[in-house]
N, C-alpha and C. Protein backbone atom coordinates (compact mmCIF):
# COMPACT_ATOMS: atom_id res chain seq x y z
N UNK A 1 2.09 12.31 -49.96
CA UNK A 1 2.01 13.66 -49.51
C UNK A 1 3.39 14.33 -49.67
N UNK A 2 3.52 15.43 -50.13
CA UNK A 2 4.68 16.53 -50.57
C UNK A 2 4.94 17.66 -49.52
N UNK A 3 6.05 17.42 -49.14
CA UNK A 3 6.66 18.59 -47.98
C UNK A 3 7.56 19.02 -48.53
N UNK A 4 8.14 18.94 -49.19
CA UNK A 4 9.78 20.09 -50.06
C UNK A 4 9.41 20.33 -51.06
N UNK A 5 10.13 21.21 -51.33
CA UNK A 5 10.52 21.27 -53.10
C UNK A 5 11.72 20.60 -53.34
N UNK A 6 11.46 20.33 -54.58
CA UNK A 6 12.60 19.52 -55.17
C UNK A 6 13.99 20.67 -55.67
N UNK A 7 14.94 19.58 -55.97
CA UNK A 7 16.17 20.19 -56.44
C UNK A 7 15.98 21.18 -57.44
N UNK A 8 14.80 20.63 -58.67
CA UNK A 8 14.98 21.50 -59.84
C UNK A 8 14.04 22.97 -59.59
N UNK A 9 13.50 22.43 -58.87
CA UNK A 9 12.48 23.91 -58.67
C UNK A 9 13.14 24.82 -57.91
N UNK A 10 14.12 24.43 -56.61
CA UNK A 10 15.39 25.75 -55.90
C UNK A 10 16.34 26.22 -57.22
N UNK A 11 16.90 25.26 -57.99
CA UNK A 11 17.35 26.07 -58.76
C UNK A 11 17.08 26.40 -60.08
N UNK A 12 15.59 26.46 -60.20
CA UNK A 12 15.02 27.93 -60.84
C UNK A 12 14.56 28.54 -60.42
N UNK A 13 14.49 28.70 -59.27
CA UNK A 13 14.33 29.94 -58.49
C UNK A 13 15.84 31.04 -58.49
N UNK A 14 16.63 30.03 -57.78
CA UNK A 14 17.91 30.95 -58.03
C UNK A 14 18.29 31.17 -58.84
N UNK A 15 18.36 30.62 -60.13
CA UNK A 15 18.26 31.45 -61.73
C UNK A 15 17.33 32.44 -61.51
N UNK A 16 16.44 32.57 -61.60
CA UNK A 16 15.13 33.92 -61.71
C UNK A 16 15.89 34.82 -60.80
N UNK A 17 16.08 34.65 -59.41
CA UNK A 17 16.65 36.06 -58.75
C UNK A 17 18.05 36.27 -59.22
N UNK A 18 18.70 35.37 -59.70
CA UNK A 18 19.94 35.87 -60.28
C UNK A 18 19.80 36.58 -61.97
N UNK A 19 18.65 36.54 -62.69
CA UNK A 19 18.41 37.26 -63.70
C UNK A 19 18.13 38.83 -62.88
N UNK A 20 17.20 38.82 -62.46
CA UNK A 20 16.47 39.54 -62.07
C UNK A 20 17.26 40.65 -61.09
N UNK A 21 18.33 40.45 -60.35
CA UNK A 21 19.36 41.05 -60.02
C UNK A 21 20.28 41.69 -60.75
N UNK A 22 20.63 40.56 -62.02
CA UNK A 22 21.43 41.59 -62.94
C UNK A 22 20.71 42.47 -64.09
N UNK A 23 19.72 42.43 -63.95
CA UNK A 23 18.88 43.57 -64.56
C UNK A 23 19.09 44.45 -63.95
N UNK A 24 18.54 44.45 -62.26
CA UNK A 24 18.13 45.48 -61.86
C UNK A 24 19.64 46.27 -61.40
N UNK A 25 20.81 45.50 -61.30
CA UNK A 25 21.76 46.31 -60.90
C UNK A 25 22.48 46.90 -62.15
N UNK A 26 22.52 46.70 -63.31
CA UNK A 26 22.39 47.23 -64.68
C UNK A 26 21.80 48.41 -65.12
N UNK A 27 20.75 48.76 -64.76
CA UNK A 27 19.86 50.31 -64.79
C UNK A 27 19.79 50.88 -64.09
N UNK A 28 20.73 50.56 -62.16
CA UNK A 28 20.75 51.52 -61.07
C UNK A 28 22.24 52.12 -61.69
N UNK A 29 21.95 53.31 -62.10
CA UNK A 29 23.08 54.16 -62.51
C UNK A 29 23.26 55.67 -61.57
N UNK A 30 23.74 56.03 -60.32
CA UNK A 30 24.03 57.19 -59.71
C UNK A 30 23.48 58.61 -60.08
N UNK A 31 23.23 59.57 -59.47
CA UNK A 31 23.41 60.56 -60.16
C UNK A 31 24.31 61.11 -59.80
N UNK A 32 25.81 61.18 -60.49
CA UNK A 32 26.60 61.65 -59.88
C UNK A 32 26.73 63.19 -59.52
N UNK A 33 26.18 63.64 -60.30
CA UNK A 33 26.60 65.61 -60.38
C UNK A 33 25.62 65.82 -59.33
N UNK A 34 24.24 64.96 -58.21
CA UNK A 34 24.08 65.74 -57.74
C UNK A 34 24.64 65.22 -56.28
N UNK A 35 25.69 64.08 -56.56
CA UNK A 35 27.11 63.68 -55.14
C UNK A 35 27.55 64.97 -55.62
N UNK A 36 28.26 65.64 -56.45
CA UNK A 36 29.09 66.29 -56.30
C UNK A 36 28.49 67.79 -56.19
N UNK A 37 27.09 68.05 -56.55
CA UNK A 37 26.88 68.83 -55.92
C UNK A 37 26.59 69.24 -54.49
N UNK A 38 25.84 68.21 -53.76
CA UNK A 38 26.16 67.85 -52.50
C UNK A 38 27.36 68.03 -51.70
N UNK A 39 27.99 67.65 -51.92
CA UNK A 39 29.20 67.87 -51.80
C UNK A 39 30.58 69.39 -51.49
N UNK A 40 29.92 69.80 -52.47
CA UNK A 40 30.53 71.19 -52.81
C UNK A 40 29.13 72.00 -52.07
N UNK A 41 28.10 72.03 -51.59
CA UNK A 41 27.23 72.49 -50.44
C UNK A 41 27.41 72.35 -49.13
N UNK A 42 28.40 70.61 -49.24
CA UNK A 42 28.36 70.54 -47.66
C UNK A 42 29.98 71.51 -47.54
N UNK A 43 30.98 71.60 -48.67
CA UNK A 43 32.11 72.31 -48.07
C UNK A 43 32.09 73.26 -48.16
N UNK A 44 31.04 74.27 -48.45
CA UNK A 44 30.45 75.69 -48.00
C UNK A 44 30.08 75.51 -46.56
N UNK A 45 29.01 75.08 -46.42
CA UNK A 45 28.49 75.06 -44.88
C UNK A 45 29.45 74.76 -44.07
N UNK A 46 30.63 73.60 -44.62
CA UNK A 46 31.83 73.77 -43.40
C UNK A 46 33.04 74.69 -43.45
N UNK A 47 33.13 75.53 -44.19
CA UNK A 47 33.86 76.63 -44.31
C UNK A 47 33.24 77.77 -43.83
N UNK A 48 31.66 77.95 -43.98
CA UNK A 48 31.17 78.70 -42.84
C UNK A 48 31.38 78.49 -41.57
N UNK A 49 30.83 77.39 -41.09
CA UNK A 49 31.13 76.74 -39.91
C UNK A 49 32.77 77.36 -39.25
N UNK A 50 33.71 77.13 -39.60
CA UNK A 50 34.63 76.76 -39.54
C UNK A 50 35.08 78.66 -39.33
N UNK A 51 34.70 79.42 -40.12
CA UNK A 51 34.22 80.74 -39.80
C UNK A 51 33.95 81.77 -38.86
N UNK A 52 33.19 80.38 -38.49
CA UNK A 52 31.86 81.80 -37.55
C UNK A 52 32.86 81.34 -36.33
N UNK A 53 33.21 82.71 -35.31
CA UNK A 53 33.72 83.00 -34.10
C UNK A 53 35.41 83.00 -34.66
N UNK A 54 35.80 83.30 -35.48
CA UNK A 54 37.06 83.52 -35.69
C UNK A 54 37.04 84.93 -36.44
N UNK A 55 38.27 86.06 -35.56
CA UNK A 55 37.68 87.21 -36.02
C UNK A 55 39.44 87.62 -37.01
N UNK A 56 38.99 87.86 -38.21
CA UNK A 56 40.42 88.05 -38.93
C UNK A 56 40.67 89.68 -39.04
N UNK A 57 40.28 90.06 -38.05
CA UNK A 57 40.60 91.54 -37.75
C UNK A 57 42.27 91.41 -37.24
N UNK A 58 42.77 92.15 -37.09
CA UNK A 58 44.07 92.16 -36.16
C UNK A 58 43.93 93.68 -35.43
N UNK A 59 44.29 93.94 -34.20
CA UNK A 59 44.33 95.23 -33.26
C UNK A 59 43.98 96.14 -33.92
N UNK A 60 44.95 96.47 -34.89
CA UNK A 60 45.24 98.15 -35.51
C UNK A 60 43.81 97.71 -36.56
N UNK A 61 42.99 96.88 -36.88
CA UNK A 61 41.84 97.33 -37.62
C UNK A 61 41.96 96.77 -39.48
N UNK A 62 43.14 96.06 -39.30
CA UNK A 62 43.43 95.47 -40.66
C UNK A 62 42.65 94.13 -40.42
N UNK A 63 43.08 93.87 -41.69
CA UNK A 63 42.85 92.37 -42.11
C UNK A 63 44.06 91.43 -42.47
N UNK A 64 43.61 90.25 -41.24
CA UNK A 64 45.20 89.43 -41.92
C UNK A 64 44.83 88.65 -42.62
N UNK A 65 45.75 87.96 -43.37
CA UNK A 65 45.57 87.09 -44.87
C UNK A 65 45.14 85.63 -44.73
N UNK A 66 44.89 85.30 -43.50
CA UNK A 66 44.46 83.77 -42.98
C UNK A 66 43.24 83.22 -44.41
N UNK A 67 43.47 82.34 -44.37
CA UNK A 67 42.72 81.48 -45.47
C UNK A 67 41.49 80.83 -44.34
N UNK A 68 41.11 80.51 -43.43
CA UNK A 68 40.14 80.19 -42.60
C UNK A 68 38.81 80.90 -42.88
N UNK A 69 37.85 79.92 -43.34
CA UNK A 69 36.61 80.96 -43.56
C UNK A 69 36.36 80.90 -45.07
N UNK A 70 37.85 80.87 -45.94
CA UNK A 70 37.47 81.26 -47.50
C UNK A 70 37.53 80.07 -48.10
N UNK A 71 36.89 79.93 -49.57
CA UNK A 71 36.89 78.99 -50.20
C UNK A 71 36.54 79.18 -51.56
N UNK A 72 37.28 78.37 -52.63
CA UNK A 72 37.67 78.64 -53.69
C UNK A 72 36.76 77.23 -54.60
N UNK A 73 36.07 77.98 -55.93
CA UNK A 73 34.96 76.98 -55.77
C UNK A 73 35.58 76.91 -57.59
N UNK A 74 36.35 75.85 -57.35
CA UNK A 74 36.96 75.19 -58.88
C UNK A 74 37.22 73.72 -58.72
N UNK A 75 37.57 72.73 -59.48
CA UNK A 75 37.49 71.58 -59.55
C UNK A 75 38.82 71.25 -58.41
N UNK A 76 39.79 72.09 -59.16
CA UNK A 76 41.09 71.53 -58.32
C UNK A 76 41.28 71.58 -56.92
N UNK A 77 40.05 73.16 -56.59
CA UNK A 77 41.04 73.12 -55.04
C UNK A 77 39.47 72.37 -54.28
N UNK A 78 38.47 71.94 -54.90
CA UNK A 78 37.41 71.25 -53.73
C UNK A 78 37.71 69.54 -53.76
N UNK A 79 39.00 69.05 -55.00
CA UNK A 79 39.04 67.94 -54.90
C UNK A 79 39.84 67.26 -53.45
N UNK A 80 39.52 66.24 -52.44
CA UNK A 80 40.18 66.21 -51.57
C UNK A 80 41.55 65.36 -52.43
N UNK A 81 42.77 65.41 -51.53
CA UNK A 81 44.13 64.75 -51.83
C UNK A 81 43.97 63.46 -51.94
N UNK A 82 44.79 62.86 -53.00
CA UNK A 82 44.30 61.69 -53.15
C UNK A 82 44.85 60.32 -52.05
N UNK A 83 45.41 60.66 -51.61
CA UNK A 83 46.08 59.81 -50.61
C UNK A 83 45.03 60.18 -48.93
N UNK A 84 44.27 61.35 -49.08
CA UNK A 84 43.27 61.07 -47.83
C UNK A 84 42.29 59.79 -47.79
N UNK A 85 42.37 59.11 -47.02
CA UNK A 85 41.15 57.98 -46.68
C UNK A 85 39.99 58.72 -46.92
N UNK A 86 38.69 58.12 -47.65
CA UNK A 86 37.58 58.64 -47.91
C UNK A 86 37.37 59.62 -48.55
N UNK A 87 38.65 60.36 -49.56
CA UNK A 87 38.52 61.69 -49.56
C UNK A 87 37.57 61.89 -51.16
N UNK A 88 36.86 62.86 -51.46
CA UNK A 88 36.07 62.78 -52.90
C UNK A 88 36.78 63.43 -53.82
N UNK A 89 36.71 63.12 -54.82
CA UNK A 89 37.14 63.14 -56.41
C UNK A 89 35.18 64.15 -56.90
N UNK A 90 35.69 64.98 -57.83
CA UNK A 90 34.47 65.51 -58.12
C UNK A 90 34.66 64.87 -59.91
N UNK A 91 33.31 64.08 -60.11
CA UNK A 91 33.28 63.78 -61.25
C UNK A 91 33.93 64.85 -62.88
N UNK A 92 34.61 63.58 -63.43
CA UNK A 92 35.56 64.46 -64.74
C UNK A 92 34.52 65.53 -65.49
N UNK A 93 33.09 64.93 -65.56
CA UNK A 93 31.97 65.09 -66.24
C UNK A 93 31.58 66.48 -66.09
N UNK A 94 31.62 66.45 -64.41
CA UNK A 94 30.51 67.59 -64.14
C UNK A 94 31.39 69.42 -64.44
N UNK A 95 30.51 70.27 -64.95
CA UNK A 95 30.99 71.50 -65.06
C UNK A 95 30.16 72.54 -63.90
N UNK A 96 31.22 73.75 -63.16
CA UNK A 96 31.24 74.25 -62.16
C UNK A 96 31.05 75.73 -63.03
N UNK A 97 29.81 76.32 -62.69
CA UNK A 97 30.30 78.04 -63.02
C UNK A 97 29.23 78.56 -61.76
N UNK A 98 29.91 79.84 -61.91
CA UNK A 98 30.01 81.23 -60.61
C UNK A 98 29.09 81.91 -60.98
N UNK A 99 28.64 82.18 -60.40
CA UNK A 99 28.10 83.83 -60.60
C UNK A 99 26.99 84.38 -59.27
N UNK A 100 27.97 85.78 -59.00
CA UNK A 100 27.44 86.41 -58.02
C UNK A 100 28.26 86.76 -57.20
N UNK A 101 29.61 86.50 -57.71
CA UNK A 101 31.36 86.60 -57.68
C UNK A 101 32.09 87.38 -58.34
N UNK A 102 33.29 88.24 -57.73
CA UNK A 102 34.30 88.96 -58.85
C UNK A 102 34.84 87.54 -59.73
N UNK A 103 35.15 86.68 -58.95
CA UNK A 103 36.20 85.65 -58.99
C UNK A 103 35.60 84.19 -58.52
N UNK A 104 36.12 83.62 -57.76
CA UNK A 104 35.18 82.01 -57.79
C UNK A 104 35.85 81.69 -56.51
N UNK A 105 36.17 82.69 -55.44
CA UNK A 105 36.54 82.64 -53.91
C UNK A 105 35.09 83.38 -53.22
N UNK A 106 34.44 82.56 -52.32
CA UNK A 106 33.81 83.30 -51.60
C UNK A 106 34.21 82.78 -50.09
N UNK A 107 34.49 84.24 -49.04
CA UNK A 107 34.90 83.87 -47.99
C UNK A 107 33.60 83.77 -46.86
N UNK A 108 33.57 83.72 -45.53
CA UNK A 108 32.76 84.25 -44.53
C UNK A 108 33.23 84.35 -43.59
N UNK A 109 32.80 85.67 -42.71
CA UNK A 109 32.91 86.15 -41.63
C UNK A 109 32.91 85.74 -40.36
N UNK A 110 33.11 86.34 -39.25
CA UNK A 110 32.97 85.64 -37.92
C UNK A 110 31.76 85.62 -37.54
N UNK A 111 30.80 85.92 -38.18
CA UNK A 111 29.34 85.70 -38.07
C UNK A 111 28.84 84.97 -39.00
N UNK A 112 29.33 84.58 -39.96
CA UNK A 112 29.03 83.51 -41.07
C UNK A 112 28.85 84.70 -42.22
N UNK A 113 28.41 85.84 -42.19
CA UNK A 113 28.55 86.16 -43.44
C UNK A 113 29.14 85.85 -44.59
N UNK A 114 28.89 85.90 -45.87
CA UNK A 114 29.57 85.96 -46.85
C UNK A 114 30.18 87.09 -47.40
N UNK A 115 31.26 87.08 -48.28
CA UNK A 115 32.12 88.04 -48.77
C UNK A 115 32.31 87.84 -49.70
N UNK A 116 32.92 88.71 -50.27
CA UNK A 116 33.65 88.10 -52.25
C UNK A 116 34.97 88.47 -52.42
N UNK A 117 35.37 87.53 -51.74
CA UNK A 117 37.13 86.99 -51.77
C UNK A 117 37.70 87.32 -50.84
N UNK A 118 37.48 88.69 -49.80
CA UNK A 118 38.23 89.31 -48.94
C UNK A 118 37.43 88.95 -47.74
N UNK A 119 38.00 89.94 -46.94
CA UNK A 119 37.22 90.77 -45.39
C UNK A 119 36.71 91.72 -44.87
N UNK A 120 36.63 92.89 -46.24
CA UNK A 120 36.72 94.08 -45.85
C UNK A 120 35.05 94.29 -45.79
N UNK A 121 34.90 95.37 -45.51
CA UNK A 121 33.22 95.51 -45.39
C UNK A 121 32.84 95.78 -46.68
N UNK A 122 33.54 96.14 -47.40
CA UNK A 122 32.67 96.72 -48.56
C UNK A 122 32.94 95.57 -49.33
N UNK A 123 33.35 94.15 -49.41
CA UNK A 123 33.12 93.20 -49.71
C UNK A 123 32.14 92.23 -49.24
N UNK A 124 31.48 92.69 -48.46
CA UNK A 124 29.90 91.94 -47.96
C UNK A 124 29.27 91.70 -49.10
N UNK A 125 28.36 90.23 -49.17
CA UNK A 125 27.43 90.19 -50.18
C UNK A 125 26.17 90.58 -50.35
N UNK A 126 25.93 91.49 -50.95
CA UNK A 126 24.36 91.83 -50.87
C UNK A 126 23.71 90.84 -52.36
N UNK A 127 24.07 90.36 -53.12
CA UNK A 127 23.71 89.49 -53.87
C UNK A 127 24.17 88.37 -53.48
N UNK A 128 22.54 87.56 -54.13
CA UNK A 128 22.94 86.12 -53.85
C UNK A 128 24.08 85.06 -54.88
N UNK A 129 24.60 84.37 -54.26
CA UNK A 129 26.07 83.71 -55.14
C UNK A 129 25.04 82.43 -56.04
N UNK A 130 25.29 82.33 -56.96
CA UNK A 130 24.26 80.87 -57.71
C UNK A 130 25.70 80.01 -58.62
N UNK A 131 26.23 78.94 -57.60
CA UNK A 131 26.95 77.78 -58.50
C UNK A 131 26.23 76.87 -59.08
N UNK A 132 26.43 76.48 -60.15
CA UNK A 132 25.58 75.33 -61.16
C UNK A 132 26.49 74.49 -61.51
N UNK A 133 26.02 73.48 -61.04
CA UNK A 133 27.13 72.39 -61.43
C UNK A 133 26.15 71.24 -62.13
N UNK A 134 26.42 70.96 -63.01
CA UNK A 134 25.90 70.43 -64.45
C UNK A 134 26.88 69.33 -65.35
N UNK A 135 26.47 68.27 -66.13
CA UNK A 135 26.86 67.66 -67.44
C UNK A 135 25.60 67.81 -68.17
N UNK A 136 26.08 67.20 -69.21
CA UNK A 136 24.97 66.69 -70.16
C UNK A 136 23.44 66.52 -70.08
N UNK A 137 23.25 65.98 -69.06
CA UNK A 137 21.79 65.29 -68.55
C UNK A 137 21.38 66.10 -67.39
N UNK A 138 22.42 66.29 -66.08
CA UNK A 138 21.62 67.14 -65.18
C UNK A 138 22.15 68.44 -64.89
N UNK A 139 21.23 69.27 -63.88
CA UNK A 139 22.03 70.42 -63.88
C UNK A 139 21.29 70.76 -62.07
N UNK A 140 22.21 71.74 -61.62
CA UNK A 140 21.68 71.34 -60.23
C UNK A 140 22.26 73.10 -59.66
N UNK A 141 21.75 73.29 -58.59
CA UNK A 141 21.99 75.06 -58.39
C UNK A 141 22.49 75.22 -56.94
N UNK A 142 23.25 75.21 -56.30
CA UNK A 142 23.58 75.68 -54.78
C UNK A 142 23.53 77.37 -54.93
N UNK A 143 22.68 77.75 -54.13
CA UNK A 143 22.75 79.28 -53.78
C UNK A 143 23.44 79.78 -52.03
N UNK A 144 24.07 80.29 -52.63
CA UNK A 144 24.60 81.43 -51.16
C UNK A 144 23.77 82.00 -51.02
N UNK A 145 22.92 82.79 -50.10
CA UNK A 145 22.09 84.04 -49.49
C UNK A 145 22.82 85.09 -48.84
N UNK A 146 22.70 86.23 -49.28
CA UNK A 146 23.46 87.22 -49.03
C UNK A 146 23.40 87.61 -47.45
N UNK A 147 23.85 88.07 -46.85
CA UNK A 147 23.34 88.62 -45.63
C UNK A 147 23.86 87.01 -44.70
N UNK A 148 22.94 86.50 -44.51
CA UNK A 148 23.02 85.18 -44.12
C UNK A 148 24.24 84.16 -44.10
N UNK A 149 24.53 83.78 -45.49
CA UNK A 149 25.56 82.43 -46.04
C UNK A 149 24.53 81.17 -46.09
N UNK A 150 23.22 81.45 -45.86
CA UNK A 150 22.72 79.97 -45.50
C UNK A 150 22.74 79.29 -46.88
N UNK A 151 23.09 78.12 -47.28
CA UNK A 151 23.50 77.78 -48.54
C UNK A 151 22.27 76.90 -48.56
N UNK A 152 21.41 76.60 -50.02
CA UNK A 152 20.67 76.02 -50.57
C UNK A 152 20.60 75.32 -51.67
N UNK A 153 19.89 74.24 -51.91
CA UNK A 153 20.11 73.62 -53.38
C UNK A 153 19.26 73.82 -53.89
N UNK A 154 19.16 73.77 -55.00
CA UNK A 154 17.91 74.05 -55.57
C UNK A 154 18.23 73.04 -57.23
N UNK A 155 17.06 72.47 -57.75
CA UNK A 155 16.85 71.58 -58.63
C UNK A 155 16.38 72.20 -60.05
């Protein structure tokens, strides 16, 4: 009567899952552009965030030049420093374009609004902002909503 398996039969088994592993970790390939689009969505929503209840009015009715709130949507300034722990690198691959922008700064308000580059009122967005960040193979859409800021992805 037979209660084990033998030596040769455990190790062809562990051959088979060790084939079968490096297959499968061989064809799991990332999608990276849509980390980095992700990414560049979540540092909208925290630059809104970061926004809302801070009022860049000053007394007399101006606007002061505080950078809080704004954000500049190019490779260089969303890459974090490379010496931060955890910080992201946006793939060499992926390409970034604007539109719905003078320029490729969109700020927001102390209500989260969006703006196009400034503070002033007549820089409110009444159009929606559409970044596409894309290579070769994929292409992927974060939208601003005017009025709002509520940021969306879209496929």
């Amino acid at each position: 009567m037979r209660r084990a398996f033998t030596l040769i039969e455990l190790i062809f088994v562990v051959i088979l899952v060790g084939i079968l592993g490096a297959v499968g970790s061989s064809l799991y390939r990332p999608d990276r552009v849509l980390a980095d689009t992700n990414y560049i969505a979540a540092k909208l929503m925290q630059s809104r965030y970061e926004a809302i209840g801070y009022d860049h009015r000053n007394f007399d009715g101006t606007f002061d030049s505080s950078s809080i709130g704004c954000i500049t949507i190019s490779k260089s300034s969303l890459n974090d420093p490379p010496q931060r722990a955890g910080g992201y690198t946006l793939s060499k691959k992926s390409l970034i374009t604007v539109s719905g922008l003078t320029g490729n700064t969109i700020c927001f308000d102390e209500k989260g609004y969006p703006h196009d580059g400034s503070f002033s009122d007549s820089s409110l967005l009444h159009r929606r902002v559409d970044i596409n960040v894309s290579d070769s193979k994929n292409s992927y859409t974060i939208t601003v909503m005017p009025f709002s800021g509520y940021v969306k992805i879209l496929n």
